[in-house]
C-alpha atoms as a PDB file:
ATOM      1  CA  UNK A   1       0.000   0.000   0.000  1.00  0.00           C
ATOM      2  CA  UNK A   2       1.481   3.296  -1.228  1.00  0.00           C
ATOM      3  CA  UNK A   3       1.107   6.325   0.688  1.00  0.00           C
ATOM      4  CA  UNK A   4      -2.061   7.903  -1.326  1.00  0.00           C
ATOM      5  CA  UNK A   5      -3.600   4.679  -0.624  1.00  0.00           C
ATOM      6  CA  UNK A   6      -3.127   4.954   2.912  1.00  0.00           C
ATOM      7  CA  UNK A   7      -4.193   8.894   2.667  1.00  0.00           C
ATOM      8  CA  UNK A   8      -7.530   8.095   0.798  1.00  0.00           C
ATOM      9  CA  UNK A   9      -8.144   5.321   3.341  1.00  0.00           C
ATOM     10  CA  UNK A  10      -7.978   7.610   6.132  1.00  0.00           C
ATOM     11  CA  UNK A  11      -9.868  10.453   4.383  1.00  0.00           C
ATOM     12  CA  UNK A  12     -12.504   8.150   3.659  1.00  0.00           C
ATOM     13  CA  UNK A  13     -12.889   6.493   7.396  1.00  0.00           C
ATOM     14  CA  UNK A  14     -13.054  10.702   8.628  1.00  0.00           C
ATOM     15  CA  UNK A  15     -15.649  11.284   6.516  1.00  0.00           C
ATOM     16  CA  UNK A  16     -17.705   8.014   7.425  1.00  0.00           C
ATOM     17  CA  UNK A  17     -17.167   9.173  10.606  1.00  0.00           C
ATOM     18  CA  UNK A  18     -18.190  12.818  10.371  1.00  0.00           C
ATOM     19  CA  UNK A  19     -21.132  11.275   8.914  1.00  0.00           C
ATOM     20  CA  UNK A  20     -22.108   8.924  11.684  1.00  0.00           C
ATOM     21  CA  UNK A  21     -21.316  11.931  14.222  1.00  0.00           C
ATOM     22  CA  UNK A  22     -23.775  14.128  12.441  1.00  0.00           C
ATOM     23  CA  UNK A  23     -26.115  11.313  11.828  1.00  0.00           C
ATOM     24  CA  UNK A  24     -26.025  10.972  16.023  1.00  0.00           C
ATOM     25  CA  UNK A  25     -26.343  14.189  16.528  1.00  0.00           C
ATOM     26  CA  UNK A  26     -30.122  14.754  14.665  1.00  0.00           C
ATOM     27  CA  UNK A  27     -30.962  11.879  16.205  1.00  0.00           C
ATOM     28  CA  UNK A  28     -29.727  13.305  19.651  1.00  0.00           C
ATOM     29  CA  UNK A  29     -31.988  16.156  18.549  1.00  0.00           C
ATOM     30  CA  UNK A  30     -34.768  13.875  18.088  1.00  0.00           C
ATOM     31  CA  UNK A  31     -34.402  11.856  21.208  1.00  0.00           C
ATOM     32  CA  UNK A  32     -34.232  15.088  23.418  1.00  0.00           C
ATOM     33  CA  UNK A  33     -37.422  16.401  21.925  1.00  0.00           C
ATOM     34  CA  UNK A  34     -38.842  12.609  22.641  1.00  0.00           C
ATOM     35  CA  UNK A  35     -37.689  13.002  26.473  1.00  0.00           C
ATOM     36  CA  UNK A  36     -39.490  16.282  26.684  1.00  0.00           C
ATOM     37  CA  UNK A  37     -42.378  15.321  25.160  1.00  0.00           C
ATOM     38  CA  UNK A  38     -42.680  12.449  27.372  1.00  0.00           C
ATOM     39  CA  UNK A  39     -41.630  14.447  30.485  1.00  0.00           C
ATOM     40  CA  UNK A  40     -44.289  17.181  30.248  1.00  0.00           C
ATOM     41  CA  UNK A  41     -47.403  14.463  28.975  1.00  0.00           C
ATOM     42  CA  UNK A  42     -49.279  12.417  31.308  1.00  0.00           C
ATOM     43  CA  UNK A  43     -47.180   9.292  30.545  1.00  0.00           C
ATOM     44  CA  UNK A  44     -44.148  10.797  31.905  1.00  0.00           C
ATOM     45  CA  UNK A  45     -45.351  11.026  35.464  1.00  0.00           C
ATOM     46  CA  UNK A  46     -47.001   7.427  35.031  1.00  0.00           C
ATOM     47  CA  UNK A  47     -43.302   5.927  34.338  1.00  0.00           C
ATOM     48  CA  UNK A  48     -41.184   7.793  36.734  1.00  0.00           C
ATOM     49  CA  UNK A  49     -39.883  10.786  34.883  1.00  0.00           C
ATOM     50  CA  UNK A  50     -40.235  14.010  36.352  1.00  0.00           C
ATOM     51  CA  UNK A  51     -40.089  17.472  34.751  1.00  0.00           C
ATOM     52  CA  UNK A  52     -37.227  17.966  32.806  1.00  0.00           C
ATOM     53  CA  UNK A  53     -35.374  21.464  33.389  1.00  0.00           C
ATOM     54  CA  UNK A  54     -33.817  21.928  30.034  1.00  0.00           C
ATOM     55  CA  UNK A  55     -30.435  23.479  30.446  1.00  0.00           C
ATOM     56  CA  UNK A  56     -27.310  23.665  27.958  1.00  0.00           C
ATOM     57  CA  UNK A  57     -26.208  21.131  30.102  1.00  0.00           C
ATOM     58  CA  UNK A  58     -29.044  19.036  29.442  1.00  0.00           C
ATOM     59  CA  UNK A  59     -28.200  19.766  25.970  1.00  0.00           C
ATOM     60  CA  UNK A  60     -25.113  19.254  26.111  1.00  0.00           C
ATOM     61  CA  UNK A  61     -24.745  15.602  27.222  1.00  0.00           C
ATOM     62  CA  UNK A  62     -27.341  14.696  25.333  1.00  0.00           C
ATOM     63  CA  UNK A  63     -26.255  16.228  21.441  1.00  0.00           C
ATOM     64  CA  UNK A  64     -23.072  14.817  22.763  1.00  0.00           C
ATOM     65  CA  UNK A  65     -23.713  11.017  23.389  1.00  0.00           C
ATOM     66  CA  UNK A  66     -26.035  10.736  20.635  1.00  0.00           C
ATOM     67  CA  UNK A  67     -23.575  12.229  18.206  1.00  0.00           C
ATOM     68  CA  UNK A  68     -21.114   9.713  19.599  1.00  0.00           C
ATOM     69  CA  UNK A  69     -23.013   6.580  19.680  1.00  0.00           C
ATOM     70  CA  UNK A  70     -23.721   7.855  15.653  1.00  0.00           C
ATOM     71  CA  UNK A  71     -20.453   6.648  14.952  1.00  0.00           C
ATOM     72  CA  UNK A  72     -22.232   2.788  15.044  1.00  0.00           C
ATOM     73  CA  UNK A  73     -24.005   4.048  11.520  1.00  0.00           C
ATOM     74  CA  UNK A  74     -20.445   4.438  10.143  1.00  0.00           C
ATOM     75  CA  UNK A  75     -19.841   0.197  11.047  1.00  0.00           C
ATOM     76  CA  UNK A  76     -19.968  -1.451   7.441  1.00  0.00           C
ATOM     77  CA  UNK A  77     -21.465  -4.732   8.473  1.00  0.00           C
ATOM     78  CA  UNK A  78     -25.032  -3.316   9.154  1.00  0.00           C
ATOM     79  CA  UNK A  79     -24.989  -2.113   5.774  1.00  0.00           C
ATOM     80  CA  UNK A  80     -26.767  -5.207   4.025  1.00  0.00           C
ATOM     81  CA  UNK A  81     -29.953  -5.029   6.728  1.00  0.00           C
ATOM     82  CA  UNK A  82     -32.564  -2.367   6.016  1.00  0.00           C
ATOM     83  CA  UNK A  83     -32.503   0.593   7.579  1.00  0.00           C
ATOM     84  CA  UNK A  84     -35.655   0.793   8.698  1.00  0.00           C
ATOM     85  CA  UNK A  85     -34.602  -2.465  10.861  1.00  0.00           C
ATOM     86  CA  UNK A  86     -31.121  -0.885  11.317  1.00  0.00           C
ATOM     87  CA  UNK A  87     -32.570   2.214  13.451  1.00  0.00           C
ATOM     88  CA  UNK A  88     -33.991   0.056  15.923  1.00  0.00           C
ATOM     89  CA  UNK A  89     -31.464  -2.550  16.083  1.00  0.00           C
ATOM     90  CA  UNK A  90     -28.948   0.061  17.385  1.00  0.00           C
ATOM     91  CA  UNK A  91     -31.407   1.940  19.407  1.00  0.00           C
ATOM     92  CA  UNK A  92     -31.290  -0.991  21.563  1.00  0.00           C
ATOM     93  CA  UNK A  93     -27.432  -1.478  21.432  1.00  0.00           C
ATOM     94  CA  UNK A  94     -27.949   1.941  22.756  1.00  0.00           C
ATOM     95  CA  UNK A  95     -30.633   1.241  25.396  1.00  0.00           C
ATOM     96  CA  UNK A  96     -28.853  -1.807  26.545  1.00  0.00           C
ATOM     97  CA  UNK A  97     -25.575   0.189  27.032  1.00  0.00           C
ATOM     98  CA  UNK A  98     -27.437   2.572  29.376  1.00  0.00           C
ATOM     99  CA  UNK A  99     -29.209  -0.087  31.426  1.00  0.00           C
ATOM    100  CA  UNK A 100     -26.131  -1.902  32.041  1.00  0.00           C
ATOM    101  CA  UNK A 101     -23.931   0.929  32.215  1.00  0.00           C
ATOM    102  CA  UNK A 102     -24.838   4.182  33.134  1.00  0.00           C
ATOM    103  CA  UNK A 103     -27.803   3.559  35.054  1.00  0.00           C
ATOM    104  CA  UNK A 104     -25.596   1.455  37.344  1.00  0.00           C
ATOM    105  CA  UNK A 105     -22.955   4.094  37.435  1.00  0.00           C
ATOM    106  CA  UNK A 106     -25.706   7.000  38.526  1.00  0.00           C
ATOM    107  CA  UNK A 107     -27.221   4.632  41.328  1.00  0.00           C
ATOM    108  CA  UNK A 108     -30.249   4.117  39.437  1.00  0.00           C
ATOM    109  CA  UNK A 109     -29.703   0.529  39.397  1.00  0.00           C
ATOM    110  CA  UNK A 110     -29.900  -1.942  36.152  1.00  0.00           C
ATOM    111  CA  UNK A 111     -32.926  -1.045  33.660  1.00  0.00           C
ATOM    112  CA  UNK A 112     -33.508   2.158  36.255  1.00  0.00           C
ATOM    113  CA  UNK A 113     -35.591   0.328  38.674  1.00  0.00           C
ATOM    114  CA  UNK A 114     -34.388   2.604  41.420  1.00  0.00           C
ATOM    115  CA  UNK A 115     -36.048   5.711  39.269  1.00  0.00           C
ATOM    116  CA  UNK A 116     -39.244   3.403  38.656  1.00  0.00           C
ATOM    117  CA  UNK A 117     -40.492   0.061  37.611  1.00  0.00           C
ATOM    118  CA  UNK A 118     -41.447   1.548  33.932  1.00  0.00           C
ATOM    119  CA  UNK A 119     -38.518   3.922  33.861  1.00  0.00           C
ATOM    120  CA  UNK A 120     -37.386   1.464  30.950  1.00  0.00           C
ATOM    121  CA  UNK A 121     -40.101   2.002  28.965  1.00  0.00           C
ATOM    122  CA  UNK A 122     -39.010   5.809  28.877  1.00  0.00           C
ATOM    123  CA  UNK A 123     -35.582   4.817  27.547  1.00  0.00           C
ATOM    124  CA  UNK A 124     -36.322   2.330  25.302  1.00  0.00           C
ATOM    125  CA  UNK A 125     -38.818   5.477  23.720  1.00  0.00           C
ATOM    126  CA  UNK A 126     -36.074   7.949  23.552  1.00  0.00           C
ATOM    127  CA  UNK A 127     -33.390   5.931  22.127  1.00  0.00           C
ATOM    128  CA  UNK A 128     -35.812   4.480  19.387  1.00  0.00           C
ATOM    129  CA  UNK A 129     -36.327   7.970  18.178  1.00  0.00           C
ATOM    130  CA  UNK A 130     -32.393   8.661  18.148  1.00  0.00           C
ATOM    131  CA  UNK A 131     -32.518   5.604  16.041  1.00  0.00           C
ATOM    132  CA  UNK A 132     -35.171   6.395  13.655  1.00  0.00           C
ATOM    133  CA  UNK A 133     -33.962   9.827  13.004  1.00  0.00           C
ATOM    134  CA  UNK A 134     -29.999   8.503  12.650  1.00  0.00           C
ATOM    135  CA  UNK A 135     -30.458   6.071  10.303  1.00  0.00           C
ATOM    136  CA  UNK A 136     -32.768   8.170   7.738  1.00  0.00           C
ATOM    137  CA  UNK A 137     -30.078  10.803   7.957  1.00  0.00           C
ATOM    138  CA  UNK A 138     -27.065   7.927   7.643  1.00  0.00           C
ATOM    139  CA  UNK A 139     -29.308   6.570   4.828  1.00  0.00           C
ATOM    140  CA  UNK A 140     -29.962   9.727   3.200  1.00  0.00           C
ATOM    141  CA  UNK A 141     -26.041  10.762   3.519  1.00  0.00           C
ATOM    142  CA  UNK A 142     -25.053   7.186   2.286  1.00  0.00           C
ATOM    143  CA  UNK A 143     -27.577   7.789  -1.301  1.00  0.00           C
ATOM    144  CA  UNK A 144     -26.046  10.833  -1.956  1.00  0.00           C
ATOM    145  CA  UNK A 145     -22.348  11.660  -0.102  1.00  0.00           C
ATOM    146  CA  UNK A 146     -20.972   8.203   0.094  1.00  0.00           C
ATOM    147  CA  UNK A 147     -22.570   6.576  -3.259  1.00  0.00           C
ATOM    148  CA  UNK A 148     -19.862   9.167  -4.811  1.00  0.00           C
ATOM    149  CA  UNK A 149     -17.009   7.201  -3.464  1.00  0.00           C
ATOM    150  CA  UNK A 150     -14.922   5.183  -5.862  1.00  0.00           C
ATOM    151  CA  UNK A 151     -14.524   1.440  -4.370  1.00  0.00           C
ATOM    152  CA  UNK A 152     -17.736   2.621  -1.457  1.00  0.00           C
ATOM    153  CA  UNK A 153     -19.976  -0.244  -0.227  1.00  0.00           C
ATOM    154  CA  UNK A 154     -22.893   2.459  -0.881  1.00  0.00           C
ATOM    155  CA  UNK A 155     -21.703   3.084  -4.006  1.00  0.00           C
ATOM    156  CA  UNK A 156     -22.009  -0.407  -5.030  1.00  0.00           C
ATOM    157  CA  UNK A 157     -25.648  -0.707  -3.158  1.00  0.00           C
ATOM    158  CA  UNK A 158     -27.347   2.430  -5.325  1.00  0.00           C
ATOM    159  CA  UNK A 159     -24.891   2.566  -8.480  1.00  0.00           C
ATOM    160  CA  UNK A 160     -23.491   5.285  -9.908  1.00  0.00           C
ATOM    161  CA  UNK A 161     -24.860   8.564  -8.837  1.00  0.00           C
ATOM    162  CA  UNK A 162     -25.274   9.803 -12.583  1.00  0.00           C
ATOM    163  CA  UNK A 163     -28.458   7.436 -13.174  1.00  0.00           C
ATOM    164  CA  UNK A 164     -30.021   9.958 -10.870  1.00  0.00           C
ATOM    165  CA  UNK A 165     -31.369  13.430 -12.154  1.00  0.00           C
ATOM    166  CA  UNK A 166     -29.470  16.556 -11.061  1.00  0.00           C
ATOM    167  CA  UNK A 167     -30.564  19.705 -10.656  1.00  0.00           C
ATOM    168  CA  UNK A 168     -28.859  20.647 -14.104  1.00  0.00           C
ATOM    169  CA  UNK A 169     -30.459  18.167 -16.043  1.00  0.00           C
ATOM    170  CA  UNK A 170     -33.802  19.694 -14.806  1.00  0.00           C
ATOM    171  CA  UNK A 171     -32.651  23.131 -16.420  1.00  0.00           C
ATOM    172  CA  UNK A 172     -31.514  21.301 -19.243  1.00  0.00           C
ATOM    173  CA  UNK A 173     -35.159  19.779 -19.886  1.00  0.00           C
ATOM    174  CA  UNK A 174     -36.993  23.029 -19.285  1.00  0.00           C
ATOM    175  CA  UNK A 175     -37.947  24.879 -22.241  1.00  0.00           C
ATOM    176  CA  UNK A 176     -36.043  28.183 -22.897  1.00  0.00           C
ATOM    177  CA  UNK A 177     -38.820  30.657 -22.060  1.00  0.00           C
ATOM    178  CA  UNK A 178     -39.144  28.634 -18.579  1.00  0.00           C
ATOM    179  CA  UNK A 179     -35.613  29.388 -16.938  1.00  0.00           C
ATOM    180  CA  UNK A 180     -35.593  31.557 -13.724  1.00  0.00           C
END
């Protein structure tokens, strides 16, 4: 392996992984709207969450653990299952990683039965939407970023990026008198 191999083969896992970290972070987005909607509904008292006081902090560790658990989108081997199974698959590598983890760590015990007996349920809500919203990012990012990658397992999934229509065709195909 020559040097510009080894250079494109770095550039390419920093931009898989810039990917996955901004795939993690809309889906940190979307699981932090999840919490809140949960926290200030009915259900949220019924499961053991109280009322969440949003602060950057909040924020903060939030956007920040999503965006880094994002970096699982940038793992080849899921790849060949759908991604609307994908999403939910690592929502609960996710879920599982805080209910034997940090749960523990914070003295809430394993699954958070020290916070409630449903506290789980709460959990296994928020990270599903950090899921959901990661992978259609990661998916849309992988049809139209990485499909443009020489030698990219996207790029042999979709095909060449040219079958698709571009915004300059569509001027192309518009009548002269039509143009903006």
């Amino acid at each position: 392996m020559n040097a510009k191999e080894i250079i494109s083969n770095i550039a390419y896992l920093v931009l898989y992984l810039g990917l996955g970290w901004g795939a993690g972070s809309v889906g940190s987005f979307a699981n932090s709207l999840t919490a809140l909607a949960i926290s200030y509904s009915g259900l949220g008292e019924y499961i053991g969450v109280g009322k969440i006081e949003v602060t950057s902090d909040w924020w903060y560790d939030r956007v920040f653990w999503g965006a880094l658990y994002g970096f699982m989108f940038a793992i080849p081997i899921p790849t060949i299952i759908p991604f609307y199974i994908r999403g939910p698959l690592l929502s609960l590598v996710v879920s599982f990683m805080n209910f034997l983890v940090f749960l523990p760590m914070h003295d809430k015990g394993f699954f958070g039965v020290e916070n409630s007996d449903w506290f789980w349920v709460n959990v296994i809500l928020n990270n599903l939407a950090w899921g959901i919203a990661g992978v259609c990012v990661w998916e849309f990012e992988a049809r139209f970023v990485l499909a443009d990658l020489p030698g990219s397992l996207y790029q042999k999934r979709f095909g060449p990026r040219e079958e698709m229509m571009s915004v300059n065709n569509v001027f192309d195909e518009m009548p002269a008198g039509k143009r903006y």
